[in-house]
Protein backbone atom coordinates (compact mmCIF):
# COMPACT_ATOMS: atom_id res chain seq x y z
CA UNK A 1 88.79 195.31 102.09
CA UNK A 2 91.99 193.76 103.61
CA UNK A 3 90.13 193.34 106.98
CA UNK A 4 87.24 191.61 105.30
CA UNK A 5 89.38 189.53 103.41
CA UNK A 6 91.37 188.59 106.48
CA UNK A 7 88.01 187.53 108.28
CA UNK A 8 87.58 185.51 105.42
CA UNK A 9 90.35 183.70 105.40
CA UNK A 10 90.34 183.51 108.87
CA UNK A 11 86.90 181.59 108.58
CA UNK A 12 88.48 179.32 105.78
CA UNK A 13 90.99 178.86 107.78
CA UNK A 14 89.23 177.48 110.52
CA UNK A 15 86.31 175.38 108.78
CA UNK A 16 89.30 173.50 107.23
CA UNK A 17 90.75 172.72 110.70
CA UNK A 18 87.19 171.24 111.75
CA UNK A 19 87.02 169.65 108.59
CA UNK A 20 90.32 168.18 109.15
CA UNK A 21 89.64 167.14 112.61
CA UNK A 22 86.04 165.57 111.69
CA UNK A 23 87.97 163.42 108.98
CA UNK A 24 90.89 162.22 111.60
CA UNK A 25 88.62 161.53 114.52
CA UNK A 26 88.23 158.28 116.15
CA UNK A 27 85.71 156.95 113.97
CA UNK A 28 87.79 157.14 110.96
CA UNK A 29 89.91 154.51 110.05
CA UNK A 30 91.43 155.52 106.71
CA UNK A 31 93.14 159.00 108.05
CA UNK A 32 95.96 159.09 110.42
CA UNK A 33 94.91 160.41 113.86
CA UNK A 34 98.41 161.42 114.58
CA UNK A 35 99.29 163.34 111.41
CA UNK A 36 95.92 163.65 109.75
CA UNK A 37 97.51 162.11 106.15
CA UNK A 38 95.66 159.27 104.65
CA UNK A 39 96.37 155.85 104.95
CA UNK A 40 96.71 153.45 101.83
CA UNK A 41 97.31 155.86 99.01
CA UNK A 42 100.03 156.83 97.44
CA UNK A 43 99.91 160.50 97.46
CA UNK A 44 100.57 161.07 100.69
CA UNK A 45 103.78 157.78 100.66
CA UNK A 46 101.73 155.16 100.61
CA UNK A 47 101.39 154.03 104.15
CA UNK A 48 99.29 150.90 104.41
CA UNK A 49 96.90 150.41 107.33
CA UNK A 50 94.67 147.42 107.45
CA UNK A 51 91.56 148.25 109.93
CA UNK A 52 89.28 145.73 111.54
CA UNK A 53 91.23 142.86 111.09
CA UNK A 54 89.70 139.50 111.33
CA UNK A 55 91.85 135.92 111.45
CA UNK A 56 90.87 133.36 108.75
CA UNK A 57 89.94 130.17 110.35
CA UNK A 58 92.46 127.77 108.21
CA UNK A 59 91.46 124.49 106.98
CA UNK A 60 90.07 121.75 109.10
CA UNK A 61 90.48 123.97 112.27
CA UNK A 62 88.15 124.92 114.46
CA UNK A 63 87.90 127.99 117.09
CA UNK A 64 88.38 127.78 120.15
CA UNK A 65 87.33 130.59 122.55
CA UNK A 66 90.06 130.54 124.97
CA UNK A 67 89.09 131.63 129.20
CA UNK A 68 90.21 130.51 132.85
CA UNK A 69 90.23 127.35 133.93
CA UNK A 70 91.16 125.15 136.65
CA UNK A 71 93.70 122.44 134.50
CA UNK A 72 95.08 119.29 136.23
CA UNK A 73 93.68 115.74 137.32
CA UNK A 74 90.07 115.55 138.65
CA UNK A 75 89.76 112.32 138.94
CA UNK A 76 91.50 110.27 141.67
CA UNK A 77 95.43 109.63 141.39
CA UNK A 78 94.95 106.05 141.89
CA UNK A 79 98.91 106.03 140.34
CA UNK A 80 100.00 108.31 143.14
CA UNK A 81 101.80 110.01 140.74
CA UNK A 82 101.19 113.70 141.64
CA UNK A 83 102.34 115.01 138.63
CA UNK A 84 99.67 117.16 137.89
CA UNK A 85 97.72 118.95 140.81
CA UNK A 86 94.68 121.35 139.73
CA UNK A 87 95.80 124.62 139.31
CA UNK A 88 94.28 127.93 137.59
CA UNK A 89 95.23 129.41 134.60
CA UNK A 90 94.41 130.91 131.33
CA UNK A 91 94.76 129.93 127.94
CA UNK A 92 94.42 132.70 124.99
CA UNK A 93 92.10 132.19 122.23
CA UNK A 94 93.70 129.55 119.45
CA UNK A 95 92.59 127.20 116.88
CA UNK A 96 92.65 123.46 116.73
CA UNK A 97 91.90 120.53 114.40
CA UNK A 98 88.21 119.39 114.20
CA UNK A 99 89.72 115.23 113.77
CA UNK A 100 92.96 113.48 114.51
CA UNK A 101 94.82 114.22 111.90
CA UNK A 102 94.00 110.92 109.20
CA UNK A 103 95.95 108.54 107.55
CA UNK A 104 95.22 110.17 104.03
CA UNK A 105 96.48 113.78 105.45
CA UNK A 106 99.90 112.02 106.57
CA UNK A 107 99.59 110.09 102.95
CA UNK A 108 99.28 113.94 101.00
CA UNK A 109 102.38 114.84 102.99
CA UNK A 110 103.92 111.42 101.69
CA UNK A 111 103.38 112.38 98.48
CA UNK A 112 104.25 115.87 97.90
CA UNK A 113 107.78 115.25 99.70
CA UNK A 114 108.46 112.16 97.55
CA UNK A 115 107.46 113.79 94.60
CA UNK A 116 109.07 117.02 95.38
CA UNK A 117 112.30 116.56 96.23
CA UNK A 118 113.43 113.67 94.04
CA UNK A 119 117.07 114.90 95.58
CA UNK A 120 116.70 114.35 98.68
CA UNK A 121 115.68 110.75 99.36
CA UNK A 122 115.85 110.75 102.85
CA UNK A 123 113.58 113.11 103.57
CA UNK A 124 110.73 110.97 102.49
CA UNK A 125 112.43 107.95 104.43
CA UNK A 126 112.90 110.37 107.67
CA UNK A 127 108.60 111.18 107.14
CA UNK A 128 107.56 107.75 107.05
CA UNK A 129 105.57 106.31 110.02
CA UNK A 130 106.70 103.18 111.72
CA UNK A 131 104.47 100.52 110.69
CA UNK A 132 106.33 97.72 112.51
CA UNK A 133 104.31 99.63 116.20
CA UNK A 134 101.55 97.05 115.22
CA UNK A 135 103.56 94.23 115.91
CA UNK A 136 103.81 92.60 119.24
CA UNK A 137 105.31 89.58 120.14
CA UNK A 138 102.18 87.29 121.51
CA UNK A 139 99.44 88.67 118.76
CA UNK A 140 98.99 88.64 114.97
CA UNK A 141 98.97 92.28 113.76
CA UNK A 142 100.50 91.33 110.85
CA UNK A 143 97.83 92.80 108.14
CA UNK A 144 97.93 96.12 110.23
CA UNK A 145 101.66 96.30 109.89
CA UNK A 146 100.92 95.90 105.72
CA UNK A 147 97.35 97.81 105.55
CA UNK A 148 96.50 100.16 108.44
CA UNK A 149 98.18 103.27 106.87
CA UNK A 150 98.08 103.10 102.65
CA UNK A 151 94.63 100.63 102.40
CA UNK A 152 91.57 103.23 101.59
CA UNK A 153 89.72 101.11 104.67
CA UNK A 154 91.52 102.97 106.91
CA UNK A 155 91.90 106.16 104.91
CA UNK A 156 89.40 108.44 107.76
CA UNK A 157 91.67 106.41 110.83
CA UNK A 158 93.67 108.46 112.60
CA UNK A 159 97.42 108.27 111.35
CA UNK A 160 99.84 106.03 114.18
CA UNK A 161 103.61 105.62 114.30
CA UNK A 162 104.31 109.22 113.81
CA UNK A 163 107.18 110.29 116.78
CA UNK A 164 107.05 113.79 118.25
CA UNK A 165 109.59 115.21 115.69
CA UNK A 166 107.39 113.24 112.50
CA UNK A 167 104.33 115.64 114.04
CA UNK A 168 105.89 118.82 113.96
CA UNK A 169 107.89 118.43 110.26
CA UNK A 170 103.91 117.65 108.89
CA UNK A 171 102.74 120.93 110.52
CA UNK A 172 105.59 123.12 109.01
CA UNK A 173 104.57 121.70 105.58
CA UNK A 174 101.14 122.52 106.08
CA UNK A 175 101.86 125.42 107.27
CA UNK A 176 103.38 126.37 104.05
CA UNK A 177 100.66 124.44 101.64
CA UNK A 178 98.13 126.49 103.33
CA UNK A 179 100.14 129.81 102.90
CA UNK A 180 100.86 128.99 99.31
CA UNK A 181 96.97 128.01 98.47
CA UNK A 182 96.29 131.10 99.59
CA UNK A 183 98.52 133.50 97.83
CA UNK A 184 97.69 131.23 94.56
CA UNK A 185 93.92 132.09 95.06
CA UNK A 186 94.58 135.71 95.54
CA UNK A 187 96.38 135.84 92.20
CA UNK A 188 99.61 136.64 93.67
CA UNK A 189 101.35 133.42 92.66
CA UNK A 190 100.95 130.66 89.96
CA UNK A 191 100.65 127.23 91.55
CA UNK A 192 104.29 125.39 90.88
CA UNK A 193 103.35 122.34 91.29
CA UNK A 194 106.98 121.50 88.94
CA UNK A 195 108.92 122.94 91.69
CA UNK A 196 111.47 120.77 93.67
CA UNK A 197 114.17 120.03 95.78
CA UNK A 198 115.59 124.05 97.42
CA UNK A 199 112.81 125.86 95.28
CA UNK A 200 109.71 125.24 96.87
CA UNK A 201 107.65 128.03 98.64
CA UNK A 202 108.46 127.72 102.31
CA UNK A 203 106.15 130.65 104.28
CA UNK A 204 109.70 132.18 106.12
CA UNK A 205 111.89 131.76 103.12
CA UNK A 206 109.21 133.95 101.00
CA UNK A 207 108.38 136.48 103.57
CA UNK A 208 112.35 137.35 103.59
CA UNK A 209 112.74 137.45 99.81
CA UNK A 210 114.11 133.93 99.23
CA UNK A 211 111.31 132.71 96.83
CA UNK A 212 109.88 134.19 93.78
CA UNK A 213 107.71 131.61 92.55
CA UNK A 214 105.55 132.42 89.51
CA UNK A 215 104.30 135.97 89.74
CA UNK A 216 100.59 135.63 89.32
CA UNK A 217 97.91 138.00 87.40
CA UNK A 218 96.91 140.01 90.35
CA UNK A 219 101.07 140.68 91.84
CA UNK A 220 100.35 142.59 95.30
CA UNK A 221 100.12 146.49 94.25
CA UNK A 222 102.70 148.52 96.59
CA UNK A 223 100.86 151.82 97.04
CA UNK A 224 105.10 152.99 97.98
CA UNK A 225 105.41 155.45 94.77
CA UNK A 226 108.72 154.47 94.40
CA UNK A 227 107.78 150.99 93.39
CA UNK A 228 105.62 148.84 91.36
CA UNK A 229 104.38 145.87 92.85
CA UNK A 230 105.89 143.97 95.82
CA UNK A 231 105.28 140.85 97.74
CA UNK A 232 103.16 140.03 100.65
CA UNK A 233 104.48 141.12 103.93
CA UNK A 234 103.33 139.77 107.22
CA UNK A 235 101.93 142.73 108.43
CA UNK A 236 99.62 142.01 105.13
CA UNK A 237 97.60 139.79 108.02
CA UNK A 238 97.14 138.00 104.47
CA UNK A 239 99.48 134.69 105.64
CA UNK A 240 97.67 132.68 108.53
CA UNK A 241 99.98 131.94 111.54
CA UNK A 242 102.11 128.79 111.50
CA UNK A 243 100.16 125.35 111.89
CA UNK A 244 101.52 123.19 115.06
CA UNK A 245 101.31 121.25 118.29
CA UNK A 246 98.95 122.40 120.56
CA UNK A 247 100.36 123.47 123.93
CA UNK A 248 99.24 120.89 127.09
CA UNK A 249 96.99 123.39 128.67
CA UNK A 250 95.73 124.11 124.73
CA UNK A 251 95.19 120.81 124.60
CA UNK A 252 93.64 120.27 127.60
CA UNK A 253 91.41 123.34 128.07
CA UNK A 254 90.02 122.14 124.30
CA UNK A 255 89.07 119.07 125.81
CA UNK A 256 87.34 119.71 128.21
CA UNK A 257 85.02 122.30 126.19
CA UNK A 258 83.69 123.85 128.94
CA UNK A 259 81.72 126.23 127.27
CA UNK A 260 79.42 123.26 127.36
CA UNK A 261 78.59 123.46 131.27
CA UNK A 262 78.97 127.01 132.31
CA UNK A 263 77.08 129.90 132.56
CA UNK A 264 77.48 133.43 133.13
CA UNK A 265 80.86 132.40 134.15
CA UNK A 266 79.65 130.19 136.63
CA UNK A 267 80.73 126.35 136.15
CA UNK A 268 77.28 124.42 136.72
CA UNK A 269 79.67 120.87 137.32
CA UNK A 270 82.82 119.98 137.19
CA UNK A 271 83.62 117.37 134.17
CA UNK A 272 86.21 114.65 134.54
CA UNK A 273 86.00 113.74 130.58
CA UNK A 274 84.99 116.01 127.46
CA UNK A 275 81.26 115.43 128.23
CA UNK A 276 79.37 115.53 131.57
CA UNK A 277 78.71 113.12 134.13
CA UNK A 278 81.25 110.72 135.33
CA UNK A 279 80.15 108.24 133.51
CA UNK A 280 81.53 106.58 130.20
CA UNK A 281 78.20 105.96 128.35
CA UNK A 282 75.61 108.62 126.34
CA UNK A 283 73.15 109.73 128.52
CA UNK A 284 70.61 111.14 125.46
CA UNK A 285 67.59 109.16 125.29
CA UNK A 286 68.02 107.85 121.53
CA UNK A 287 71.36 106.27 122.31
CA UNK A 288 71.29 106.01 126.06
CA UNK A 289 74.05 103.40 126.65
CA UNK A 290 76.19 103.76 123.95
CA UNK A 291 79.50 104.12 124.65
CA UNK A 292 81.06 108.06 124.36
CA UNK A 293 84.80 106.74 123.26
CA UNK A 294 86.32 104.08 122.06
CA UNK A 295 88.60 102.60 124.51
CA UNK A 296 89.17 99.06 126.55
CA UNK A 297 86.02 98.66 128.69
CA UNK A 298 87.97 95.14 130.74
CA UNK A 299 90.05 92.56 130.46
CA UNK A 300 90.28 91.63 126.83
CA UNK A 301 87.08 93.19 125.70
CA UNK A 302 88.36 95.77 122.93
CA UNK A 303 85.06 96.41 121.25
CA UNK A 304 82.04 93.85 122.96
CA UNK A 305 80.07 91.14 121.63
CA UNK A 306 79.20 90.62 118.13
CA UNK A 307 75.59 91.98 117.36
CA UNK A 308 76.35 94.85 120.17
CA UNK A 309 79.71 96.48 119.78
CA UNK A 310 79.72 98.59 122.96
CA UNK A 311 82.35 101.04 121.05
CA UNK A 312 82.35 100.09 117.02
CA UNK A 313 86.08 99.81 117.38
CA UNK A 314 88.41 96.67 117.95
CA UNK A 315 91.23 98.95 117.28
CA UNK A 316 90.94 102.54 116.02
CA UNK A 317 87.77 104.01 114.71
CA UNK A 318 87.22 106.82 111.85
CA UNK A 319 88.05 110.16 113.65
CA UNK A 320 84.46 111.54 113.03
CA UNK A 321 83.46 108.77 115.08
CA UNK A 322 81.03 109.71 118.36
CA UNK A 323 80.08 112.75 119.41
CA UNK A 324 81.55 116.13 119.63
CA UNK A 325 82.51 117.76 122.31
CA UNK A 326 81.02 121.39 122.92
CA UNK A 327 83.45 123.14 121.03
CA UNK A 328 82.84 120.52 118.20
CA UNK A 329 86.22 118.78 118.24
CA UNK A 330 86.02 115.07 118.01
CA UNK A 331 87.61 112.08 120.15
CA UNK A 332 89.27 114.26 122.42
CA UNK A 333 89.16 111.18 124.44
CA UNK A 334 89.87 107.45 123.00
CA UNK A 335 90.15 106.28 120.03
CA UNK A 336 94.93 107.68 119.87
CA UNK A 337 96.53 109.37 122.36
CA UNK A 338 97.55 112.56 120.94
CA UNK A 339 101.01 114.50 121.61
CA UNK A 340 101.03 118.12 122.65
CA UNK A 341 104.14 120.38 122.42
CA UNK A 342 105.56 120.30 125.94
CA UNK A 343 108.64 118.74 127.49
CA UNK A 344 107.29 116.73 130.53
CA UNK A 345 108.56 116.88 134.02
CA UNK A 346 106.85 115.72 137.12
CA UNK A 347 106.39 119.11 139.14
CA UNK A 348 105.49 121.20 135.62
CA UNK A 349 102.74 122.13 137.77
CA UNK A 350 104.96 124.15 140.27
CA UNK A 351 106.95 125.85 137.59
CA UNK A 352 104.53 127.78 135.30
CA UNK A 353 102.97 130.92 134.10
CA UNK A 354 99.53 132.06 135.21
CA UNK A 355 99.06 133.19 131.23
CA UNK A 356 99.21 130.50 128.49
CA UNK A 357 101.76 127.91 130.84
CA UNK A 358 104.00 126.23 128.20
CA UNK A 359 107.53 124.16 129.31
CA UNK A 360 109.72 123.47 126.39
CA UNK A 361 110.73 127.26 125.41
CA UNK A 362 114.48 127.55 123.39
CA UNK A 363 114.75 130.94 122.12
CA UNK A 364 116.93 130.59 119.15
CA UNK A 365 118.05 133.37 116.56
CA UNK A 366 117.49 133.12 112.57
CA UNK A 367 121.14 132.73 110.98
CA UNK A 368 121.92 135.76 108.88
CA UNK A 369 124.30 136.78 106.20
CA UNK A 370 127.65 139.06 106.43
CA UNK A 371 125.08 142.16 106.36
CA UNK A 372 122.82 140.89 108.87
CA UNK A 373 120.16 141.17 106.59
CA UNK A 374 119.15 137.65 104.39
CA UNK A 375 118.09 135.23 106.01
CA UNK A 376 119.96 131.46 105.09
CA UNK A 377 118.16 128.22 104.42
CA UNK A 378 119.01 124.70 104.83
CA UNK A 379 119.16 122.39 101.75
CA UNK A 380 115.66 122.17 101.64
CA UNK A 381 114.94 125.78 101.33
CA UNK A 382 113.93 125.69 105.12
CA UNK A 383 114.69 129.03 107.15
CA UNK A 384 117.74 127.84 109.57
CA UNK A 385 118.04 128.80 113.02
CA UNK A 386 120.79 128.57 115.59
CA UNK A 387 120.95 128.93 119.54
CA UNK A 388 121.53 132.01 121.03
CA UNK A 389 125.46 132.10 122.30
CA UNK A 390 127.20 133.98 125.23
CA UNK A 391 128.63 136.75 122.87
CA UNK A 392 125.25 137.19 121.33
CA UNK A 393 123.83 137.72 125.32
CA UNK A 394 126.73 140.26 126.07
CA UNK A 395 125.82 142.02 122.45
CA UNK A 396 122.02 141.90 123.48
CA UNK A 397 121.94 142.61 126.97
CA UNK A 398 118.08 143.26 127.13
CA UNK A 399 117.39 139.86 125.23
CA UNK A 400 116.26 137.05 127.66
CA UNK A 401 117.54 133.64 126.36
CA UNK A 402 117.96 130.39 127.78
CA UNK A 403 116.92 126.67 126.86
CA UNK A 404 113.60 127.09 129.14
CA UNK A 405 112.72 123.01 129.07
CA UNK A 406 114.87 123.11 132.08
CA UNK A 407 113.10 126.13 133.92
CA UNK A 408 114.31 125.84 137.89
CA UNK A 409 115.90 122.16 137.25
CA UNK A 410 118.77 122.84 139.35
CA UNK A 411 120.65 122.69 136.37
CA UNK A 412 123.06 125.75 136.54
CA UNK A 413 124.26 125.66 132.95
CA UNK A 414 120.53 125.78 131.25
CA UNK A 415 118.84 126.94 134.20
CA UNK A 416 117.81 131.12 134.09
CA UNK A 417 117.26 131.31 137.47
CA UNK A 418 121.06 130.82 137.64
CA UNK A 419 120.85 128.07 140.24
CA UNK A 420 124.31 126.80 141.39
CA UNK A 421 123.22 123.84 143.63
CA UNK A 422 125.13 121.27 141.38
CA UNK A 423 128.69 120.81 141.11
CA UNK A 424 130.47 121.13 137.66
CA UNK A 425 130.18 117.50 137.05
CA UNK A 426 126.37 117.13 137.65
CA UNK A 427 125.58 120.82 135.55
CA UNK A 428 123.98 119.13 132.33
CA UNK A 429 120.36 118.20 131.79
CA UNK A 430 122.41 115.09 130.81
CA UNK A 431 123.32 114.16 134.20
CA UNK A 432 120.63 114.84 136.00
CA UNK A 433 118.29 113.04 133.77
CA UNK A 434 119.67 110.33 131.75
CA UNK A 435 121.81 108.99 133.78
CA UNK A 436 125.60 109.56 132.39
CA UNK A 437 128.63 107.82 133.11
CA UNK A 438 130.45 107.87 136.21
CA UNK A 439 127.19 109.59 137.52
CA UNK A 440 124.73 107.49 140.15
CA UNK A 441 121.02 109.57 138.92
CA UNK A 442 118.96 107.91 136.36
CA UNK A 443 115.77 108.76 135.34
CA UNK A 444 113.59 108.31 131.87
CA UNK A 445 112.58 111.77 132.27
CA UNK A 446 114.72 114.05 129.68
CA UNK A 447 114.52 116.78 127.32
CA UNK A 448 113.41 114.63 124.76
CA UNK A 449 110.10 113.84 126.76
CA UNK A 450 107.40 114.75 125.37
CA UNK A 451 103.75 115.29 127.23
CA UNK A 452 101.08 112.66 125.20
CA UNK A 453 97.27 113.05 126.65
CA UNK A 454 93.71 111.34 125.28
CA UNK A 455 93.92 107.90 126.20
CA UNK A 456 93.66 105.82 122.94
CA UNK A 457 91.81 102.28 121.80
CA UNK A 458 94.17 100.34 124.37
CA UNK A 459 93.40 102.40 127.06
CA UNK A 460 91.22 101.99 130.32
CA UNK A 461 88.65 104.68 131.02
CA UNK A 462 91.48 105.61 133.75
CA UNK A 463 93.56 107.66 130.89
CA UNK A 464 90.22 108.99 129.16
CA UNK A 465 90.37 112.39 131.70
CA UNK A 466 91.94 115.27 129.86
CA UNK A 467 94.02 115.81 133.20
CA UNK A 468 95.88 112.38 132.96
CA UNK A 469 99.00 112.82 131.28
CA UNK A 470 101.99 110.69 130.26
CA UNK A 471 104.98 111.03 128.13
CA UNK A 472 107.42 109.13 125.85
CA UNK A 473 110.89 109.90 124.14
CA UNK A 474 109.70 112.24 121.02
CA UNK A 475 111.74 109.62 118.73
CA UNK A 476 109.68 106.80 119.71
CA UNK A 477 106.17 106.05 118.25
CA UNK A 478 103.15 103.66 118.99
CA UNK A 479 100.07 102.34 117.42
CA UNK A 480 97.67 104.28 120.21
CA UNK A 481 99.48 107.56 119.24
CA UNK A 482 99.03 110.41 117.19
CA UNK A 483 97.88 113.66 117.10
CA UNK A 484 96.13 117.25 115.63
CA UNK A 485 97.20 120.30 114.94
CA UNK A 486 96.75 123.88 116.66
CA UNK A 487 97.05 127.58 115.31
CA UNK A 488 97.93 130.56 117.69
CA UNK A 489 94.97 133.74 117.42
CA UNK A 490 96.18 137.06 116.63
CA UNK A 491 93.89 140.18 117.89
CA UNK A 492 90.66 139.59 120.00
CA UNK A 493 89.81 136.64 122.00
CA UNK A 494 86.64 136.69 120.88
CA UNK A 495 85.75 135.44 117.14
CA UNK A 496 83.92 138.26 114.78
CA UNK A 497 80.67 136.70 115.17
CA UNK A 498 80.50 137.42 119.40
CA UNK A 499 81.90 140.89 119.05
């Protein structure tokens, strides 16, 4: 009897170790195939997993399947500037606005900060687009100066007079409106639309415990035993990633939408604008003629002649205006030059990476308490952040920090590559671009340039290429200039509906 009940067990024993191994394997996404304990309940601690992940597409963005390309001019450097020779790289997957971002976006961000923090004044004078870019001294722009940003005419126009820094303060707000929408629609918050001044949700300051907001009906359940309910972590994948300025090979590669004229990874021609041909009118029978952009066809002709407006626009047009380019993204060329996140320099092209090439990198380090642990926040409620110092280097050894705008400058104090070419009093970015006292180099050229790209309603067809780039000081602001906004994509290149 004690043999046939130790065959037994044996036999128990070893259906419940293919039983346990069926449940674990590969195809299961729900049990641990290291330890064989489930995920997501809280018998076995609670461990969450989250399998088959797919990225929201947040609002007014669109996807854009990312892929090799060859970026840089295409057209003929008639400037002889050779600032940006063709070169090939790759740009991951990301996500970017359908439109220019409009005048009644930037307005919604007017609002909410002036009616938010009643505090802090300033910030709502610091958001406020420089109307006065209409004026010129030989023209009457007068009733754009007064109209072109609060009249509802121009509510679908592309919002002008917003500098580099303007851009990217709208895109952390949205960043956090979106984020807040969506925890309020899950039931995890109540919408607060009394808070004001330091306590408003902010995306950082809530994922480190600094806002509590309104708990909602459906609080996020913490399958932890220990606790009750908790609130949404990052690795949730619940929070979409941060809104901002595309990169200039983001922007670029976008532009061009080249899923348009390739196939089977084989380009079938070589664009020099967002559409094919070289040529600046539609080539579709129904509107053969009509021009693809709005932009300055000659010598004072802005829009044509009455009864046959070759472009519908004397100065900008409504950002739905034309058509599409293949990845469905509109006046990618015309209509406002757009900025794009990068610090320009002339030779950008010979300092770059093969993978996602980006110049303007400053790795910084959030501030953090006596403990190390909180996170502080401005007076605003905004997560701070603070350059990385030599004693944090010599604590960190393995971290890799430097202020990356200046990648292989020759500047020996900024410069990673530790070049030591200049002599002590030439080892700023100051001095070798801006041209400091007592020092004989000059240049426009700083860290304060920022890359702009498009070509907008004052433009020749010249600037229309999405290779031509120019830049500007990211405190100044014009009335051909705006700009959209981009989102980084986590997990496959490829959206859910290709896989």
């Amino acid at each position: 009897m004690r043999i046939k009940n130790g065959i037994i067990l044996a036999v128990f024993a070893l259906s419940m170790i293919s039983f346990s191994s069926c449940k674990s394997g590969k195809g299961n996404k729900s049990v641990s195939s290291t330890t064989g304990w489930d995920y997501n309940t809280p018998d076995n601690g609670g461990f969450e997993y989250k399998a088959g992940y797919e990225q929201e597409t947040g609002p007014g963005l669109v996807f854009i399947e990312g892929g090799t390309f060859i970026m840089g001019r295409v057209e003929q450097d008639v400037l002889y500037e050779w600032n940006n020779a063709p070169r090939r790289v790759t740009v991951p997957s990301f996500y970017m606005d359908e439109t220019e971002v409009r005048n009644v976006d930037y307005l919604e961000y007017l609002f909410w900060i002036n009616r938010v923090y009643v505090d802090y004044p300033e910030v709502y004078r610091k958001a406020l687009p420089d109307t006065l870019v209409w004026r010129r001294p030989m023209a009457y722009n007068e009733p754009m100066v007064e109209n072109y940003l609060r009249h509802p005419a121009y509510a679908e126009y592309p919002v002008v007079g917003v500098n580099h820094i303007q851009a990217q303060d709208y895109c952390k707000w949205r960043t956090d409106r979106v984020n807040e929408m969506i925890l309020v629609n899950e039931g995890i918050l109540e919408l607060d639309v009394n808070q004001q001044n330091e306590n408003v949700f902010d995306t950082e300051a809530y994922l480190y415990g600094q806002y509590e907001g309104i708990q909602g009906k459906r609080p996020m359940e913490d399958l932890n035993p220990n606790n009750e309910s908790r609130r949404v972590r990052w690795d949730d994948g619940l929070l979409l990633p941060k809104y901002r300025l595309p990169t200039e090979a983001e922007w670029e590669y976008a532009a061009l939408g080249l899923i348009g004229n390739s196939y089977d990874e084989r380009m079938t021609s070589r664009r020099i604008y967002p559409w094919d041909g070289h040529i600046l009118r539609n080539a579709d029978k129904k509107e053969r003629g009509k021009m693809m952009a709005n932009f300055v066809r000659g010598n004072g002709d802005m829009m044509g002649m009455a009864g046959d407006l070759n472009d519908g626009g004397d100065i900008t047009v409504d950002v739905h205006s034309y058509y599409p380019n293949d990845y469905g993204l509109y006046c990618m060329a015309g209509n406002v030059n757009e900025w794009v996140a990068d610090v320009y320099r002339p030779l950008s092209f010979e300092d770059m990476d093969e993978f996602s090439p980006y110049r303007g990198n400053v790795f910084k380090q959030k501030v953090l308490d006596e403990e190390g642990y909180i996170v502080e926040k401005d007076s605003l409620g905004r997560i701070r952040y603070r350059a990385e110092t030599d004693k944090d280097i010599m604590n960190r050894k393995n971290y890799r920090t430097a202020d990356n705008r200046n990648f292989e400058d020759g500047d020996a104090v900024t410069n990673i590559s530790g070049a030591d070419s200049w002599v002590e009093s030439e080892s700023s970015t100051g001095d070798m671009y801006s041209g400091a006292p007592n020092s004989s180099l000059g240049s426009l050229v700083s860290d304060r340039s920022r890359v702009y790209k498009g070509g907008g309603w004052r433009d020749r067809a010249y600037w229309l290429s999405p290779g031509a780039r120019r830049y500007l000081d990211e405190r100044e602001s014009r009335d051909d200039l705006g700009f959209r906004c981009a989102m980084t994509r986590v997990g496959s290149p490829m959206s859910n509906t290709k896989k």
